[in-house]
C-alpha atoms as a PDB file:
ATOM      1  CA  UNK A   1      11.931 -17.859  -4.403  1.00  0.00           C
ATOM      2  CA  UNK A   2      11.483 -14.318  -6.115  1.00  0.00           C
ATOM      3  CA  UNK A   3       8.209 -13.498  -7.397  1.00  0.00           C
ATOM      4  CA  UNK A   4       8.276 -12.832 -10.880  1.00  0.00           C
ATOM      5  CA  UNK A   5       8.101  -9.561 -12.014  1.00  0.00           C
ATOM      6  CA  UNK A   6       5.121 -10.266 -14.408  1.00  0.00           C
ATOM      7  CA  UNK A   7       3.394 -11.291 -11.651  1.00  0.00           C
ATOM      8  CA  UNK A   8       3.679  -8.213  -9.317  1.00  0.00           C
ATOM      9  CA  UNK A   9       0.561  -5.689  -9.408  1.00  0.00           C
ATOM     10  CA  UNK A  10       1.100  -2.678  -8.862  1.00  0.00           C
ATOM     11  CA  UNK A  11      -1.910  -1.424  -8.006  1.00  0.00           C
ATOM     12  CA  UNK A  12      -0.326   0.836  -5.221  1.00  0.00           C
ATOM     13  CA  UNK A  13      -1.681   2.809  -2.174  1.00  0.00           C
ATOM     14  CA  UNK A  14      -6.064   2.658  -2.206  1.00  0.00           C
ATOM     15  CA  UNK A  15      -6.417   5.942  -0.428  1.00  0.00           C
ATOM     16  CA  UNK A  16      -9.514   5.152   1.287  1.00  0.00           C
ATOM     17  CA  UNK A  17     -11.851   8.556   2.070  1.00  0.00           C
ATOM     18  CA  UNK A  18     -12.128  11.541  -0.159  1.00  0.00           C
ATOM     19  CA  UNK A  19      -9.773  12.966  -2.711  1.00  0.00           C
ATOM     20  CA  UNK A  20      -6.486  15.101  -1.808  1.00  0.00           C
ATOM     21  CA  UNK A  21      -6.728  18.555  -3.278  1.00  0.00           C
ATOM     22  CA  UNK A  22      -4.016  18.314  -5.598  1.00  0.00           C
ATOM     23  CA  UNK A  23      -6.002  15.959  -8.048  1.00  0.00           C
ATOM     24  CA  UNK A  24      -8.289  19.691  -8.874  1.00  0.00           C
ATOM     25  CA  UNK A  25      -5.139  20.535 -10.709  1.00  0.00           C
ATOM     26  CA  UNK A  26      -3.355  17.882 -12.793  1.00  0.00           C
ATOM     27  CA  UNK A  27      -0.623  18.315 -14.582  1.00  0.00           C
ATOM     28  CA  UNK A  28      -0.179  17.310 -18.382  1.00  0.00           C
ATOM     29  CA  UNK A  29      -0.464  13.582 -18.453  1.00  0.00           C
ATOM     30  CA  UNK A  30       3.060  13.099 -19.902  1.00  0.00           C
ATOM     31  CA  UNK A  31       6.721  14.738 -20.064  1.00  0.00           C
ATOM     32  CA  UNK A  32       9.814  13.375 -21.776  1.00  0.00           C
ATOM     33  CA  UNK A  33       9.789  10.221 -23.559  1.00  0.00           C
ATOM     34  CA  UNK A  34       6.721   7.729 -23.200  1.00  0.00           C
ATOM     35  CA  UNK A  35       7.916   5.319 -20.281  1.00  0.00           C
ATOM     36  CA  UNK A  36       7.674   1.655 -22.409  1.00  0.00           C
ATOM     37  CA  UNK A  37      10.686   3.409 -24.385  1.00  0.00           C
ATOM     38  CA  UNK A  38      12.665   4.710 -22.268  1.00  0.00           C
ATOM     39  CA  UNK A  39      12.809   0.973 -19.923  1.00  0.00           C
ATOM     40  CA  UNK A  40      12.417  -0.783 -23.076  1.00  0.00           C
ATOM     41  CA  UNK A  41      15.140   0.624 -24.568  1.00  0.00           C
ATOM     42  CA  UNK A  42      18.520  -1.960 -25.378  1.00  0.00           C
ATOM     43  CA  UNK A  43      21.545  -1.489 -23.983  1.00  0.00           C
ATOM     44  CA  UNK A  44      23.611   0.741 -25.852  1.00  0.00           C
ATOM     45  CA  UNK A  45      26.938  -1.121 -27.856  1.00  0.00           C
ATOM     46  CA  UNK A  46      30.003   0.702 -27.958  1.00  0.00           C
ATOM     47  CA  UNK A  47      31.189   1.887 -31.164  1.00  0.00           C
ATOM     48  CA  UNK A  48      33.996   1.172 -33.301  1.00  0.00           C
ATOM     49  CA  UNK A  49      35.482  -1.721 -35.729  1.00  0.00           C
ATOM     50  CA  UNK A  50      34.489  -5.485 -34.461  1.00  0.00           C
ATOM     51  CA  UNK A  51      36.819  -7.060 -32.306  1.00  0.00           C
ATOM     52  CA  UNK A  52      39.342  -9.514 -33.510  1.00  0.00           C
ATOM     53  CA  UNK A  53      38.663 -13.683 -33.058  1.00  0.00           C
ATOM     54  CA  UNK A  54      40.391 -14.239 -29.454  1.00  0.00           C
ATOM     55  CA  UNK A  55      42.047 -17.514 -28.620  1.00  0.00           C
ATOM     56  CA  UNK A  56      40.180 -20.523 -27.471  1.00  0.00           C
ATOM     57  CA  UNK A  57      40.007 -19.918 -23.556  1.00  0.00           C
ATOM     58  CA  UNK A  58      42.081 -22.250 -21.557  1.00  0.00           C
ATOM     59  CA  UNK A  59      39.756 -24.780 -19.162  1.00  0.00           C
ATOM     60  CA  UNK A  60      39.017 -23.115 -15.894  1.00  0.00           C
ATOM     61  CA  UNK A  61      39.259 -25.237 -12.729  1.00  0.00           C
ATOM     62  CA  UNK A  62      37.186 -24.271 -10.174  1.00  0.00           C
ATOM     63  CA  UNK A  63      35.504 -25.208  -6.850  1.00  0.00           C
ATOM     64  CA  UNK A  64      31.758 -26.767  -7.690  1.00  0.00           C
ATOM     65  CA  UNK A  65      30.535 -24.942  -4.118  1.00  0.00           C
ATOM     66  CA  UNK A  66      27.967 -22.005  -5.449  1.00  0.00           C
ATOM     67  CA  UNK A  67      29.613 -18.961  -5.417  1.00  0.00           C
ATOM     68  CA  UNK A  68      27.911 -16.294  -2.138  1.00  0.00           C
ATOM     69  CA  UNK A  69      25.719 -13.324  -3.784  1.00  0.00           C
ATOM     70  CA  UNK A  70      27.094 -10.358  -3.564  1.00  0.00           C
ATOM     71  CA  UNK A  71      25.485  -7.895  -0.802  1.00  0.00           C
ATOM     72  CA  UNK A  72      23.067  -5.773  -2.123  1.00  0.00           C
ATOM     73  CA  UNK A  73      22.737  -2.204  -0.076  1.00  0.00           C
ATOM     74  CA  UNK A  74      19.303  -1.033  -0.181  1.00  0.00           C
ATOM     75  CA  UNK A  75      18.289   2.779  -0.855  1.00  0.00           C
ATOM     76  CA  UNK A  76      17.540   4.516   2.222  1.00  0.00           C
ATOM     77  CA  UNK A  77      16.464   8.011   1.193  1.00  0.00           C
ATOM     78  CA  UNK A  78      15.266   9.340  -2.211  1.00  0.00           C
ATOM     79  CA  UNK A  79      14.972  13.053  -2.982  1.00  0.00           C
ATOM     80  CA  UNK A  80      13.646  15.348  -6.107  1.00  0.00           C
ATOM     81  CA  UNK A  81      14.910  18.389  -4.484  1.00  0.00           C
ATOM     82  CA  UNK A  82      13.514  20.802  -6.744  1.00  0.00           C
ATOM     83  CA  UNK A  83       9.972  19.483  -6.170  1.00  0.00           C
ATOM     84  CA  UNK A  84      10.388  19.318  -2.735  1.00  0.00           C
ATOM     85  CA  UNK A  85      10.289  15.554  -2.468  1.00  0.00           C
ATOM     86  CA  UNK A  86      12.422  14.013  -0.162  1.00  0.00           C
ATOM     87  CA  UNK A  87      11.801  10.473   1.588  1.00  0.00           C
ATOM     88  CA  UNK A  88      12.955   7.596   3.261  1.00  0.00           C
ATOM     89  CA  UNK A  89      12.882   4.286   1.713  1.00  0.00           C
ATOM     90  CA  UNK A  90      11.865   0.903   3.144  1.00  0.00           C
ATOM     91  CA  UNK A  91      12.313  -2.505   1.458  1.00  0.00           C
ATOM     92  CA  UNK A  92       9.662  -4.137   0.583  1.00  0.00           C
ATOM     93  CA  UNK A  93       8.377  -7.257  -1.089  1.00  0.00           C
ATOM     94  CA  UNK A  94       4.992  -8.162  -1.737  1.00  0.00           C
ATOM     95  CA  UNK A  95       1.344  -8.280  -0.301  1.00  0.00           C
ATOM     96  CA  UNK A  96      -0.858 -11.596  -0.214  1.00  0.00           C
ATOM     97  CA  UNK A  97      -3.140 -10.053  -3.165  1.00  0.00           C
ATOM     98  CA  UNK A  98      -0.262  -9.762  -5.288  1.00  0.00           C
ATOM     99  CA  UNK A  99       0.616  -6.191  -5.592  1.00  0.00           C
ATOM    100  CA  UNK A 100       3.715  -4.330  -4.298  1.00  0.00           C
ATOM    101  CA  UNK A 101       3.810  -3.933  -1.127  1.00  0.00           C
ATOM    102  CA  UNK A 102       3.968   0.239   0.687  1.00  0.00           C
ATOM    103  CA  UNK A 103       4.596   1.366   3.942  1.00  0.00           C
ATOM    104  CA  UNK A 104       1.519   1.911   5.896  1.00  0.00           C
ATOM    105  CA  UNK A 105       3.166   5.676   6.600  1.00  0.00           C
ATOM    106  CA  UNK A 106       2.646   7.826   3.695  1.00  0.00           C
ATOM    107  CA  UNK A 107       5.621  10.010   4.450  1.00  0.00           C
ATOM    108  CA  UNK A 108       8.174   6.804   3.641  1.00  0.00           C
ATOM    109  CA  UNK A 109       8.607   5.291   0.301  1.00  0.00           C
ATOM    110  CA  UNK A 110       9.110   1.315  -0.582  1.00  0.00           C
ATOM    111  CA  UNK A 111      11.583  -0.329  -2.862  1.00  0.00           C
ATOM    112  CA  UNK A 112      10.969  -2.825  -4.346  1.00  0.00           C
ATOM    113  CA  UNK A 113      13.872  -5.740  -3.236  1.00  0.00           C
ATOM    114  CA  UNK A 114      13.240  -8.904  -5.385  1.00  0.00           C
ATOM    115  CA  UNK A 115      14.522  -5.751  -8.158  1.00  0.00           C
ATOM    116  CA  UNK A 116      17.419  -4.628  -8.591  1.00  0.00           C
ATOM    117  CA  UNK A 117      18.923  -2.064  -5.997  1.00  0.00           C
ATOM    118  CA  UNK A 118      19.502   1.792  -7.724  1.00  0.00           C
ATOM    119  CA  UNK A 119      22.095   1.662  -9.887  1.00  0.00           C
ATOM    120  CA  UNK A 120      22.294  -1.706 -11.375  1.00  0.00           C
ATOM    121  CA  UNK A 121      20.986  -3.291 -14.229  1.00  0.00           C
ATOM    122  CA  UNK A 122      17.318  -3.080 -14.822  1.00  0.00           C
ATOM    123  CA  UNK A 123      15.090  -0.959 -13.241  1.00  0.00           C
ATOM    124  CA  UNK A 124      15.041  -0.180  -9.468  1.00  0.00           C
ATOM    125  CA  UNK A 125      10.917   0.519  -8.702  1.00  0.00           C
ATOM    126  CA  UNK A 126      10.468   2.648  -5.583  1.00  0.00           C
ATOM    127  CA  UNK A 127       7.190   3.478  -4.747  1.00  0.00           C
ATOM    128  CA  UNK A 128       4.561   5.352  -2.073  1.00  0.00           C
ATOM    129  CA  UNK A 129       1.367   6.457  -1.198  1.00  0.00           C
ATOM    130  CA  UNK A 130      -0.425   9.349  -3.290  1.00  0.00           C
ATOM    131  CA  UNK A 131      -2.027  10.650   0.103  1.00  0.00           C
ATOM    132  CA  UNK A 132      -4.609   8.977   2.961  1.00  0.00           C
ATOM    133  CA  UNK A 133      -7.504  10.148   4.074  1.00  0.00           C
ATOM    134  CA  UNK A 134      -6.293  10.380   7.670  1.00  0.00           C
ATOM    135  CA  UNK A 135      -2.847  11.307   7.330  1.00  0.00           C
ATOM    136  CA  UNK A 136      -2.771  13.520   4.364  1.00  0.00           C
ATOM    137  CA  UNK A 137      -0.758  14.248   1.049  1.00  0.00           C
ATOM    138  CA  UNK A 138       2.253  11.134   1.119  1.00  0.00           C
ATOM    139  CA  UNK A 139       6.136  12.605  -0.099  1.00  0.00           C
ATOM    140  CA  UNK A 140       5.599  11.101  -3.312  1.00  0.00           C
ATOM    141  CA  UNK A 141       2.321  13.202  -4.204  1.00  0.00           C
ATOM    142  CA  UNK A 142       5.163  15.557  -5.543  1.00  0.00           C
ATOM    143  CA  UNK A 143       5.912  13.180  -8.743  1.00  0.00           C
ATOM    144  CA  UNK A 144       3.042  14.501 -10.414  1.00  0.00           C
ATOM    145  CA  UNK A 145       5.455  17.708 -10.788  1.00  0.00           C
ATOM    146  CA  UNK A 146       8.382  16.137 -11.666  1.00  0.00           C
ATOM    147  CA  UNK A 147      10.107  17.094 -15.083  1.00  0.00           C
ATOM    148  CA  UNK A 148      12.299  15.704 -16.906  1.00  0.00           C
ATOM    149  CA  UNK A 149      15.881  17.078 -16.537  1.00  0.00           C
ATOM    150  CA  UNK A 150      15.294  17.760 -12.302  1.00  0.00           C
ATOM    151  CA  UNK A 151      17.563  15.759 -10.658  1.00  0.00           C
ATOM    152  CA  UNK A 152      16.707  12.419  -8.333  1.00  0.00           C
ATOM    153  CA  UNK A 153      19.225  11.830  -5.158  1.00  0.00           C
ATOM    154  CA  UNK A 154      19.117   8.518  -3.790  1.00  0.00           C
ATOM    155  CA  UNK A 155      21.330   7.835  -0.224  1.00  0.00           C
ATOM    156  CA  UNK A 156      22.251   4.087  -0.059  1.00  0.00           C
ATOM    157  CA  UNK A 157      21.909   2.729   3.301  1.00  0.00           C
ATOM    158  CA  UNK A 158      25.902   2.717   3.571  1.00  0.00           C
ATOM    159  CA  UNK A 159      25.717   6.473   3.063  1.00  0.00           C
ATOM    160  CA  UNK A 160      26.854   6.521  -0.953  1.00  0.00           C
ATOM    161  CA  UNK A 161      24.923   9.033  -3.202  1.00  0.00           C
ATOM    162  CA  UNK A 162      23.760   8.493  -6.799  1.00  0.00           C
ATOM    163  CA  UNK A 163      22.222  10.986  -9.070  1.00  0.00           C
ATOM    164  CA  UNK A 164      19.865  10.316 -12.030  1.00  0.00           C
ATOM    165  CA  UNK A 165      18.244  13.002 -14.399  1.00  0.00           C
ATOM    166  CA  UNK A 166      14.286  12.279 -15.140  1.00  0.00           C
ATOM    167  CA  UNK A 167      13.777  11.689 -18.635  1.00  0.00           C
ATOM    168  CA  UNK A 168       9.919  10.775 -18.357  1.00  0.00           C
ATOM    169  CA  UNK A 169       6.798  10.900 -16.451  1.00  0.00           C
ATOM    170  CA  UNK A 170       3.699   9.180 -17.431  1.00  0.00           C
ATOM    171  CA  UNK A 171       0.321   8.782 -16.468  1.00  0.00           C
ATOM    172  CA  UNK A 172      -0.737   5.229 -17.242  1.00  0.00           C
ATOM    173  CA  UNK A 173      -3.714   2.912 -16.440  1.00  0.00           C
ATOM    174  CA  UNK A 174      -3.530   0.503 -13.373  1.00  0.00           C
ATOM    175  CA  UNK A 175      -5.072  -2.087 -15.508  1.00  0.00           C
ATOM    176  CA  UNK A 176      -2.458  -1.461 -18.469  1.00  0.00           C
ATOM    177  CA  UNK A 177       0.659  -0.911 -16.341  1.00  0.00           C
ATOM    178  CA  UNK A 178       3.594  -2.776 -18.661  1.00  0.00           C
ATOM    179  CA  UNK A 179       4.728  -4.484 -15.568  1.00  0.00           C
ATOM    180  CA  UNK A 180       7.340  -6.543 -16.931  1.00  0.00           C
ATOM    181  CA  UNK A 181       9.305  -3.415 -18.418  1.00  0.00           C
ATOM    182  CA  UNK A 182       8.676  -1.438 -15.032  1.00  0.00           C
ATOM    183  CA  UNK A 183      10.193  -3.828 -13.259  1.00  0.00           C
ATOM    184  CA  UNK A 184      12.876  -5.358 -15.611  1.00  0.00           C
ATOM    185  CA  UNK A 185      16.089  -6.842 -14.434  1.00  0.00           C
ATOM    186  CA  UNK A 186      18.185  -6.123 -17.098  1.00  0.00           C
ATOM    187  CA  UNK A 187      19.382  -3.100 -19.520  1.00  0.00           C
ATOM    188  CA  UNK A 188      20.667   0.069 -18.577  1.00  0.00           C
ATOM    189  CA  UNK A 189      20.180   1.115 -15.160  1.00  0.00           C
ATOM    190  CA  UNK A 190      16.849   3.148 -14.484  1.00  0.00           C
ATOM    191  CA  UNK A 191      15.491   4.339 -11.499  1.00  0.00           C
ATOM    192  CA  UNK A 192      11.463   4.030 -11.539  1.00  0.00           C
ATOM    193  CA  UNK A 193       9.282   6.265  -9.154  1.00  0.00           C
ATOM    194  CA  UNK A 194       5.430   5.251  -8.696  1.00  0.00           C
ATOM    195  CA  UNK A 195       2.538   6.645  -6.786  1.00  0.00           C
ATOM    196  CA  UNK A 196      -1.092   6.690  -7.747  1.00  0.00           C
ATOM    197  CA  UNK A 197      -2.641   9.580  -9.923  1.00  0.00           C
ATOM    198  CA  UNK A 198      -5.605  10.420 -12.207  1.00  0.00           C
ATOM    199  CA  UNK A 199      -9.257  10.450 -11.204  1.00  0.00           C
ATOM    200  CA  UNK A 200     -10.282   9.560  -7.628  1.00  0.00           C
ATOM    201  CA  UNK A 201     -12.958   6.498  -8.092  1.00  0.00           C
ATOM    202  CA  UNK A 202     -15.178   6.157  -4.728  1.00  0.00           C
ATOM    203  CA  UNK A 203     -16.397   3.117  -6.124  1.00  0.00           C
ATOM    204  CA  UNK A 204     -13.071   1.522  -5.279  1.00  0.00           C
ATOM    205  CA  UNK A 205     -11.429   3.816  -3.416  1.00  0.00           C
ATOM    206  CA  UNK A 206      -8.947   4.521  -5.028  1.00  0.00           C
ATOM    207  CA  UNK A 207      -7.644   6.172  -7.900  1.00  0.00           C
ATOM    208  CA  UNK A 208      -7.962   5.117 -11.710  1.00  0.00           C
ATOM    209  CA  UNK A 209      -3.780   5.501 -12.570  1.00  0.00           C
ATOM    210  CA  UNK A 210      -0.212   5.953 -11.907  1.00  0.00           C
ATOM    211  CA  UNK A 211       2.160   8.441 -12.205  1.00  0.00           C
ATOM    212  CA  UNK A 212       5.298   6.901 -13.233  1.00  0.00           C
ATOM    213  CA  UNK A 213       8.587   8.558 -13.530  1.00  0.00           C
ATOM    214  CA  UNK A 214      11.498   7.517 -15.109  1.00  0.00           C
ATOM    215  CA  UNK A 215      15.314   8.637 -14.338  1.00  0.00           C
ATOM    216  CA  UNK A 216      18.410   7.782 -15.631  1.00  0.00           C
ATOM    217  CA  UNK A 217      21.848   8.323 -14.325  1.00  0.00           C
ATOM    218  CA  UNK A 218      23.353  11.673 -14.175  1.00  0.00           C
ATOM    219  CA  UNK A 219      25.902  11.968 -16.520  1.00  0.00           C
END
């Protein structure tokens, strides 16, 4: 059984030790749209006059057997080129506490696979490690430059390219994260990056927020 979206944390990547230089100079909290908008947003309807009534539809006869789900090819490789982000990309489900689960290596990025895959409806969540205290700044410390308009290449594990166009990045609270619109299944297709941001709290270990970015497809 899939876990539910509402029910996935996402916490995301406790860098245990001290801060990574980068967090002594932040960039603005927010860029582009807020993020609840731009995932909450409906699908958009096509224009023009309302259809006419169509026929009743003839009974279909079909075999009871459950049709097989269609293959879904995971991302392999995401890329902001002009913030020097480029990663691989694992799938990944989740941990026993609950949250998302990352790859232990902060130079690889997770997505998330009880989502959907980039590209179809909903939003497809991949996510990494801000930095570690033993192995340094992770590839998606480079989010917290992203703006919107730079362009997000993800390589499918069959080799087929997509490009989106950020329209957001946010910095939001770990304790307010609208998880259910980050990781929707349905709506337009949006491709979701994630890796911690905002203060570093040695209480926890961690830091306070995320930096969430939000791209669309290219048109």
């Amino acid at each position: 059984m899939r876990p539910a979206a509402a029910g996935v944390v996402l916490g995301l990547a406790l860098a245990v030790g001290t801060p990574a230089v980068w967090v002594l100079s932040r960039p603005p909290a927010a860029a582009g749209a807020p993020v609840e908008q731009v995932l909450g947003a409906p699908a958009p309807q096509p224009a023009g006059p309302p259809a006419a009534p169509s026929p009743a539809p003839a009974v279909a006869v079909r075999d009871a057997a459950p049709s097989p789900a269609p293959a879904v090819v995971p991302p392999a490789r995401v890329a902001v080129p002009a913030r020097g982000l480029d990663a691989p990309v694992d799938p990944v489900g989740t941990a026993p506490d609950g949250q998302m689960a990352l790859p232990d290596d902060v130079g690889r990025a997770g997505w998330y696979r009880f989502g959907p895959a980039p590209g179809a409806p909903g939003s497809a969540v991949v996510a990494g490690h801000v930095d570690d205290a033993e192995q340094g700044l992770g590839a998606m410390a480079a989010l917290r430059g992203v703006e919107p308009g730079d362009e997000v290449v993800v390589t499918d594990a069959a080799g087929a390219v997509t490009r989106w166009r950020v329209v957001s990045r946010e910095l939001l609270d770990k304790q307010a994260l609208p998880v259910d619109v980050l990781f929707r299944r349905d709506g337009p297709p949006r491709l979701t990056l994630v890796t911690c941001g905002g203060p570093f709290l040695p209480e926890v270990g961690g830091y306070r927020d995320n930096v969430v970015v939000v791209a669309e497809p290219a048109p």
